[in-house]
N, C-alpha and C. Protein backbone atom coordinates (compact mmCIF):
# COMPACT_ATOMS: atom_id res chain seq x y z
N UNK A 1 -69.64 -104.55 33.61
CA UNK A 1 -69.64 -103.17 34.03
C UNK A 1 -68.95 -103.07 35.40
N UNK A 2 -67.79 -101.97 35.45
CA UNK A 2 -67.03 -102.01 37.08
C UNK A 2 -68.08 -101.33 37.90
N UNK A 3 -67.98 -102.03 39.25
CA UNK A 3 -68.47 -101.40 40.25
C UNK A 3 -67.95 -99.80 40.68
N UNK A 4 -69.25 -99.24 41.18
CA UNK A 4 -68.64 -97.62 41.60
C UNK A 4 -68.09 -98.15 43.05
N UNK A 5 -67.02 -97.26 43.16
CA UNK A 5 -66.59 -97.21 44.22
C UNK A 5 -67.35 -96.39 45.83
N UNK A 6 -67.86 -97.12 47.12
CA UNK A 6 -68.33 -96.37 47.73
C UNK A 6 -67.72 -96.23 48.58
N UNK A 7 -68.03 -94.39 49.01
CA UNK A 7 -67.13 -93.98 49.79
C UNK A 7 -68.08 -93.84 51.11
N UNK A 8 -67.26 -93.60 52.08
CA UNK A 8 -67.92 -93.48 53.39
C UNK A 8 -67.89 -92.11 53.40
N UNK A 9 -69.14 -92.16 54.47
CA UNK A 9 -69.62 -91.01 55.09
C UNK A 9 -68.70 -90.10 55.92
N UNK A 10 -67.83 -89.38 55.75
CA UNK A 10 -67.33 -88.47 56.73
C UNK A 10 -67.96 -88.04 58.03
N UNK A 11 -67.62 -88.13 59.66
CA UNK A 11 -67.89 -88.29 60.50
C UNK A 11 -67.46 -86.64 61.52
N UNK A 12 -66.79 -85.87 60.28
CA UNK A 12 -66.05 -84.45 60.64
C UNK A 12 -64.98 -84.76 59.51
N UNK A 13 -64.04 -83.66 60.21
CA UNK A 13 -63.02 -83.30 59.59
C UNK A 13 -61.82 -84.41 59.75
N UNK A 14 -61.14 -85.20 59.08
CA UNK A 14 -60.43 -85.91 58.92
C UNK A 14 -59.05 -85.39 59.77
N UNK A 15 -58.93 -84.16 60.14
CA UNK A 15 -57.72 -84.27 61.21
C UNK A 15 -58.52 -84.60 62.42
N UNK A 16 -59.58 -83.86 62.91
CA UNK A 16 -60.24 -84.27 63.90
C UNK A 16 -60.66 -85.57 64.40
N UNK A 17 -60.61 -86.99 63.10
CA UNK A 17 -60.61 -88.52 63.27
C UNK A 17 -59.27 -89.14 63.88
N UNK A 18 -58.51 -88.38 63.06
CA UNK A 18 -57.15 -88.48 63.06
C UNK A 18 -56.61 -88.12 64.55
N UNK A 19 -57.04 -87.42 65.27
CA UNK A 19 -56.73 -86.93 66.42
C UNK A 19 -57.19 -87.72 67.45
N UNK A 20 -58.45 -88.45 67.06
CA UNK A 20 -59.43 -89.03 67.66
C UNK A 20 -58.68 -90.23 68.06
N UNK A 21 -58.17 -90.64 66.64
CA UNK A 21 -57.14 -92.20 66.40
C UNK A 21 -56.30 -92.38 67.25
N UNK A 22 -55.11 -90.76 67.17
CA UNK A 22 -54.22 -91.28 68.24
C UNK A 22 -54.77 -90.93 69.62
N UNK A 23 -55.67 -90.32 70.13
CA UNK A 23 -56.00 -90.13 71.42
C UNK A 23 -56.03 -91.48 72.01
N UNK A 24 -57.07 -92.19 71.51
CA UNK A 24 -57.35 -93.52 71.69
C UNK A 24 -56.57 -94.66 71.95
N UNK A 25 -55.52 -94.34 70.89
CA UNK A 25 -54.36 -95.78 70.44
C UNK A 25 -53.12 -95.42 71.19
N UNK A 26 -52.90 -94.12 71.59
CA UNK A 26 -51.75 -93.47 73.12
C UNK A 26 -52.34 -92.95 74.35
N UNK A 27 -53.64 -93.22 74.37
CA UNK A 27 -54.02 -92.79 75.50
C UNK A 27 -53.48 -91.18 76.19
N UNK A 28 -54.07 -90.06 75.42
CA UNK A 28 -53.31 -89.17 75.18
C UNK A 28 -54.82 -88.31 75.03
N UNK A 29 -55.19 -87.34 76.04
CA UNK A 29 -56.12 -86.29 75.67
C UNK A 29 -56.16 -85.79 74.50
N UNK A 30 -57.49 -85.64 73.31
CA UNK A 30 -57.87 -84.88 72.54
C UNK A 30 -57.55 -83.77 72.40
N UNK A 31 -57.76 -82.99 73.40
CA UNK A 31 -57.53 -81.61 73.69
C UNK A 31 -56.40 -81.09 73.65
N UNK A 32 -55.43 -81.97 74.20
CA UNK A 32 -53.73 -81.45 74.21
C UNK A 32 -53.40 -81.95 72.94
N UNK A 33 -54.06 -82.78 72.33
CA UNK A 33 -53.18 -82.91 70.54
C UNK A 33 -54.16 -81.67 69.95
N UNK A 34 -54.93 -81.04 70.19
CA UNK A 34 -55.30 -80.24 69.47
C UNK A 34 -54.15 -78.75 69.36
N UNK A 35 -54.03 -79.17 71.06
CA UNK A 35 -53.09 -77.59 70.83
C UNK A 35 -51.77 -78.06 70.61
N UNK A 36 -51.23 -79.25 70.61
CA UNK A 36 -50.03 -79.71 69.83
C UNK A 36 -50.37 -79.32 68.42
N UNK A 37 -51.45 -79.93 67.69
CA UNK A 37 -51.27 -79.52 66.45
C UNK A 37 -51.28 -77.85 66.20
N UNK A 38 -51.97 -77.00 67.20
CA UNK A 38 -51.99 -75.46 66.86
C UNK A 38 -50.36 -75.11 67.01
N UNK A 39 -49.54 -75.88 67.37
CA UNK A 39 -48.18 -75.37 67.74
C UNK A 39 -47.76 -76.01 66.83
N UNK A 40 -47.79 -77.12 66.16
CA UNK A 40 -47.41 -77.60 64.75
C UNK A 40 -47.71 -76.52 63.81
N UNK A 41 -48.28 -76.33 63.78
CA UNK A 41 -48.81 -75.41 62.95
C UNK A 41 -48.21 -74.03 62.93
N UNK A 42 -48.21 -73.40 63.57
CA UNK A 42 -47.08 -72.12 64.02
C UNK A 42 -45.92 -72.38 63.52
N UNK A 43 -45.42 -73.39 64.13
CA UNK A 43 -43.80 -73.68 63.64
C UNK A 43 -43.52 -74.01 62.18
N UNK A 44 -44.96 -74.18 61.33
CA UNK A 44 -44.78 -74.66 60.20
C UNK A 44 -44.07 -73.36 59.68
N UNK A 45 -45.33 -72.23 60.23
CA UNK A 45 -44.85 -70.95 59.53
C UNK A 45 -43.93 -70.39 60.24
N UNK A 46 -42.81 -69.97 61.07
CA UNK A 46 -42.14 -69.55 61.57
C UNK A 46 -40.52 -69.96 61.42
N UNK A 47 -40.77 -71.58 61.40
CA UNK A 47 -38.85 -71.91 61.53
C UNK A 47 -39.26 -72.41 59.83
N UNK A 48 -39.59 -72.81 59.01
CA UNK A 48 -40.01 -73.38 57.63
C UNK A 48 -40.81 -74.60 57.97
N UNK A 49 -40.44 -75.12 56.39
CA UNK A 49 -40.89 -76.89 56.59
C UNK A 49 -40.66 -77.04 54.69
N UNK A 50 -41.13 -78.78 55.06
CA UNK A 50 -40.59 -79.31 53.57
C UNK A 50 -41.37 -78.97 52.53
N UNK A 51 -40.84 -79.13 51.41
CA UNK A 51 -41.71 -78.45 50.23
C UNK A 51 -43.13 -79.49 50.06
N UNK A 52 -44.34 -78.83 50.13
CA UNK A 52 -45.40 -79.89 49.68
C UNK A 52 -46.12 -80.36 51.03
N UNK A 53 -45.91 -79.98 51.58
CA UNK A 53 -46.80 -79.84 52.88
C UNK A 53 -47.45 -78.98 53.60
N UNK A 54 -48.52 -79.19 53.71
CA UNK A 54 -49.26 -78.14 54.26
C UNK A 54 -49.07 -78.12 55.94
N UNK A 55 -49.84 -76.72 56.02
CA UNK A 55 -49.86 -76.55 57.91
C UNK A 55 -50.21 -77.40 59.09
N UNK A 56 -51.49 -78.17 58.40
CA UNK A 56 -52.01 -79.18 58.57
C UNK A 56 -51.69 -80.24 58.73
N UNK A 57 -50.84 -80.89 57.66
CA UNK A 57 -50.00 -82.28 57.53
C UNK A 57 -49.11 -82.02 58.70
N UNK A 58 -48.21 -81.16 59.07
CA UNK A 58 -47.48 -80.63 59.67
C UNK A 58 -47.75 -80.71 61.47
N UNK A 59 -48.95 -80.00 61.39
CA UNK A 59 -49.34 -80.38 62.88
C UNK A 59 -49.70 -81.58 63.33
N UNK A 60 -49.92 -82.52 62.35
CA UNK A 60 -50.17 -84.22 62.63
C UNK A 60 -49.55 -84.66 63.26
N UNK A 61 -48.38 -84.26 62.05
CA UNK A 61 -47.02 -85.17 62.52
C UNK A 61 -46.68 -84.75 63.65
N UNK A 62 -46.30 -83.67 63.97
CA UNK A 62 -46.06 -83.27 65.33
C UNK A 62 -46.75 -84.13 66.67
N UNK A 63 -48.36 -84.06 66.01
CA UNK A 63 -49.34 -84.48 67.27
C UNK A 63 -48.88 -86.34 67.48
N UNK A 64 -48.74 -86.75 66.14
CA UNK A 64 -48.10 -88.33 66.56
C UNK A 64 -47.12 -88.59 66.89
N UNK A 65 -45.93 -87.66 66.80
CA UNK A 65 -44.69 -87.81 67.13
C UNK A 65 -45.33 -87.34 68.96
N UNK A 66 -45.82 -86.68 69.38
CA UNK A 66 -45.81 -86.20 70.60
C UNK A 66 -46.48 -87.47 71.19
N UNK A 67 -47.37 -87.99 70.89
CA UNK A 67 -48.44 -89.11 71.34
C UNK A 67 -47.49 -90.06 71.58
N UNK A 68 -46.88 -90.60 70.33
CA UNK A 68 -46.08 -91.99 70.33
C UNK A 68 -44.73 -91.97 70.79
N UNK A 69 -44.27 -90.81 71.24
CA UNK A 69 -42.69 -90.46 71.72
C UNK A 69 -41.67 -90.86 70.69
N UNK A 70 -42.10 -90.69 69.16
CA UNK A 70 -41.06 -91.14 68.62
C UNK A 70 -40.38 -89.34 68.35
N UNK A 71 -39.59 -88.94 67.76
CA UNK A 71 -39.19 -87.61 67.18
C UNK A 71 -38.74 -86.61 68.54
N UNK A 72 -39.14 -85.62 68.68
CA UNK A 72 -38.81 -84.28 69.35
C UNK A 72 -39.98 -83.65 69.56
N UNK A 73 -41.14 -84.28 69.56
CA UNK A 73 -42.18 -82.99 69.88
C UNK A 73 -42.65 -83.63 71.84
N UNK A 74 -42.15 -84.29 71.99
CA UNK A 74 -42.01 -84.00 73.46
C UNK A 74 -41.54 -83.11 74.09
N UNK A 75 -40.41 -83.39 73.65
CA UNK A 75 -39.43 -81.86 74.14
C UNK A 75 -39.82 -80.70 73.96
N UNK A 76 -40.41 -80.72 72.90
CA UNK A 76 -40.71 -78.53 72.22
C UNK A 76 -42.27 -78.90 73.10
N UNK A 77 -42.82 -79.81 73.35
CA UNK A 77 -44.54 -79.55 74.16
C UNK A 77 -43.80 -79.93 75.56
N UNK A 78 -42.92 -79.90 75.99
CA UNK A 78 -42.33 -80.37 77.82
C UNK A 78 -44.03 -79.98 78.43
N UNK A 79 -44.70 -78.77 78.74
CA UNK A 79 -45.37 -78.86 79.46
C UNK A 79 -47.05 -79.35 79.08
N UNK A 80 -47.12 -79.91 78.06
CA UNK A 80 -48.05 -80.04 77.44
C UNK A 80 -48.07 -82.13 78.06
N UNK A 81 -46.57 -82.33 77.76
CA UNK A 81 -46.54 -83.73 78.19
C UNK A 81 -46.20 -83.67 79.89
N UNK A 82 -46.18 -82.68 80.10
CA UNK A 82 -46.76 -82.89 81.82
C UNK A 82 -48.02 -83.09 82.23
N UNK A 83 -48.78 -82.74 81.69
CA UNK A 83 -50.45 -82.40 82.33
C UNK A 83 -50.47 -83.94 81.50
N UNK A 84 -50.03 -84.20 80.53
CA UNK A 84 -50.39 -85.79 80.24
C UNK A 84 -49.99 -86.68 81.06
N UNK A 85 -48.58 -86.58 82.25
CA UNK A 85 -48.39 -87.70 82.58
C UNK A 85 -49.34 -87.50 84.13
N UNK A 86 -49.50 -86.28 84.43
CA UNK A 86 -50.38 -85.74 85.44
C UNK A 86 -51.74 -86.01 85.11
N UNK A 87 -52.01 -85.93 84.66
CA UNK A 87 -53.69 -86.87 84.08
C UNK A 87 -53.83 -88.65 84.10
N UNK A 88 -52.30 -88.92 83.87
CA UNK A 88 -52.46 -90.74 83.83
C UNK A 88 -52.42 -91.49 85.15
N UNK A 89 -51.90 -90.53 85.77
CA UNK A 89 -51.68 -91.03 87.17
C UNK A 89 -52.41 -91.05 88.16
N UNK A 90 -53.80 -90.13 87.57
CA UNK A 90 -54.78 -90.00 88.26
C UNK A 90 -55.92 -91.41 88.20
């Protein structure tokens, strides 16, 4: 007989872990990927985006591209990654 598969306990909302992840692993306030992702999110609906993605998926990526400096969401958050480098230096 196969074993059931067990799942874990959810701890919140899985963007909110997710946010948690990169805060942690870029050393990067919670709070400013939150409103990175609210601006991911905007732009989802405003300039488009790819077929099959939600608003959500959308502001992730944004929030890891901003965390990890890979992509362009440095640039579109300029002052968002100020108060970050103004917070590290403290």
């Amino acid at each position: 007989m196969p074993k059931k598969a067990v799942r874990k306990k959810s701890s919140g909302s899985s963007s909110e872990t997710t946010l948690k992840k990169y805060s942690k692993q870029y050393n990067v306030p919670v709070g400013i990927l939150r409103q990175v992702v609210k601006r991911g999110k905007g732009a989802y609906f405003s300039s488009g985006s790819r077929p099959g993605q939600t608003p959500t998926s959308w502001g992730l990526a944004r929030a890891r591209s901003f965390a990890s400096g890979s992509g362009g969401a440095r640039k579109a958050d300029a002052d968002l990654w100020k108060k970050v480098k103004a917070r590290r230096r403290k």
